[in-house]
Protein backbone atom coordinates (compact mmCIF):
# COMPACT_ATOMS: atom_id res chain seq x y z
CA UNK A 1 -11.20 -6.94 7.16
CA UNK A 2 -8.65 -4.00 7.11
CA UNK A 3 -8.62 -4.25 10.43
CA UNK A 4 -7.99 -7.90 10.98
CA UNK A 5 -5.15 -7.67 8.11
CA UNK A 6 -3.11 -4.39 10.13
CA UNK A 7 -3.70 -6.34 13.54
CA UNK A 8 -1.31 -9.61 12.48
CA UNK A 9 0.93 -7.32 10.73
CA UNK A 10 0.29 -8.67 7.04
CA UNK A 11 1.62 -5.53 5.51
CA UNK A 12 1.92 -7.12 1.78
CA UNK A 13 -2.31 -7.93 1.95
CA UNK A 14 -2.84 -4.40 4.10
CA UNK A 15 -1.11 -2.51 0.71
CA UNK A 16 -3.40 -4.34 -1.51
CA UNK A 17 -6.95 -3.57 0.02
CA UNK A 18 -5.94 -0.35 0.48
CA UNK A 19 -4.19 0.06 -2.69
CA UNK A 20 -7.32 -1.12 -3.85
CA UNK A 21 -9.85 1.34 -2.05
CA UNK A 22 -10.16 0.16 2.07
CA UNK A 23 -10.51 2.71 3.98
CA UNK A 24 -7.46 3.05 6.30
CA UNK A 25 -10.02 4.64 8.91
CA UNK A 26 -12.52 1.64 9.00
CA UNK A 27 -13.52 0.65 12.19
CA UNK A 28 -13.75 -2.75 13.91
CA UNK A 29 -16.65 -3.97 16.41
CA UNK A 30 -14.66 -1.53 19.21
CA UNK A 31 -14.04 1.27 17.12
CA UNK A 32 -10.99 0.64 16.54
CA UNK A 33 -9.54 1.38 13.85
CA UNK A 34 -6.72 -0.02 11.71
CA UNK A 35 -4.20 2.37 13.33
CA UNK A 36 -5.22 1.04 17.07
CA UNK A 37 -4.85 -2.10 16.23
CA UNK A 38 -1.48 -1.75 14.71
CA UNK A 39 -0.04 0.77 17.40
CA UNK A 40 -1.38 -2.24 20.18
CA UNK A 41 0.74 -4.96 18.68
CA UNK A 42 3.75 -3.14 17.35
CA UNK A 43 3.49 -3.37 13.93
CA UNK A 44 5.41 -0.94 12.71
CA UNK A 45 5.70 -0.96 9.18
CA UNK A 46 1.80 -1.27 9.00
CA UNK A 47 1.59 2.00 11.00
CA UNK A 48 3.58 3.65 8.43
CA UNK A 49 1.60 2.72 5.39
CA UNK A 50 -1.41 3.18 7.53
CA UNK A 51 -0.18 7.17 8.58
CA UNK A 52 1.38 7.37 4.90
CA UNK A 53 -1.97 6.86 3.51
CA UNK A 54 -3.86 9.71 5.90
CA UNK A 55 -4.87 7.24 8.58
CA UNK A 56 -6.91 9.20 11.28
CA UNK A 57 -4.00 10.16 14.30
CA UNK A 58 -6.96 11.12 16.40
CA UNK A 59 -10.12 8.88 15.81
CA UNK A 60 -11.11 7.68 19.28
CA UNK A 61 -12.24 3.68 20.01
CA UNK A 62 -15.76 2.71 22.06
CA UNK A 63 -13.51 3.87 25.31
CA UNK A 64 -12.65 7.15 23.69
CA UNK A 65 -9.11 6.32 22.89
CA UNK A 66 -6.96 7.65 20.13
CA UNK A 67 -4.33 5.25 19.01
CA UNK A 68 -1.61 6.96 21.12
CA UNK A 69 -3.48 6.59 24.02
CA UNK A 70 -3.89 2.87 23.34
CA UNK A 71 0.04 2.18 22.94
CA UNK A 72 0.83 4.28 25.65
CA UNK A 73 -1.45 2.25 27.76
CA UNK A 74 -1.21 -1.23 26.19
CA UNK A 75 2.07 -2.09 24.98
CA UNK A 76 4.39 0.97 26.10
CA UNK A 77 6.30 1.02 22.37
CA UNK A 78 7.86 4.46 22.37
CA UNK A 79 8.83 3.91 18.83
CA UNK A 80 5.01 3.90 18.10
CA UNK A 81 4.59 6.71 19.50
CA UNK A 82 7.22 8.56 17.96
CA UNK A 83 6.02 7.41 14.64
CA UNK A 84 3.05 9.91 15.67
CA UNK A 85 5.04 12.55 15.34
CA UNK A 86 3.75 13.85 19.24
């Protein structure tokens, strides 16, 4: 559900569940985890509270792609990538 939540960018019900216990390094059907999905479409102030709250930098997807990989690839956002602190 995490997932779903960081992935639209619903930041006020993403610092609930994991206020409330989520795991910020679930994993969806892909691997992915919240942080991929978040770095893919953007979402910057859900990658914040994601990395705030120890979100995995370097967990890898099904193809073996860490979230940086996936924004350099997908959507380009060097903001996102900055935000990794690479």
């Amino acid at each position: 559900m995490l997932c779903l939540v960081c992935k639209n960018n619903c930041i006020a019900i993403a610092k609930v569940m994991i206020a409330e216990g989520a795991s910020v390094n679930v994993k969806d059907f892909e691997r992915n985890s919240p942080l991929h999905l978040a770095m893919c479409n953007s979402n910057t102030e859900v990658i914040d509270h994601l990395l705030r709250n120890n979100a995995d930098k370097e967990a890898k997807n099904d193809k073996e792609e860490t979230a940086a990989l996936v924004v350099a690839r997908w959507c380009q956002n060097v903001q996102c990538i900055r935000m990794l602190n690479y």
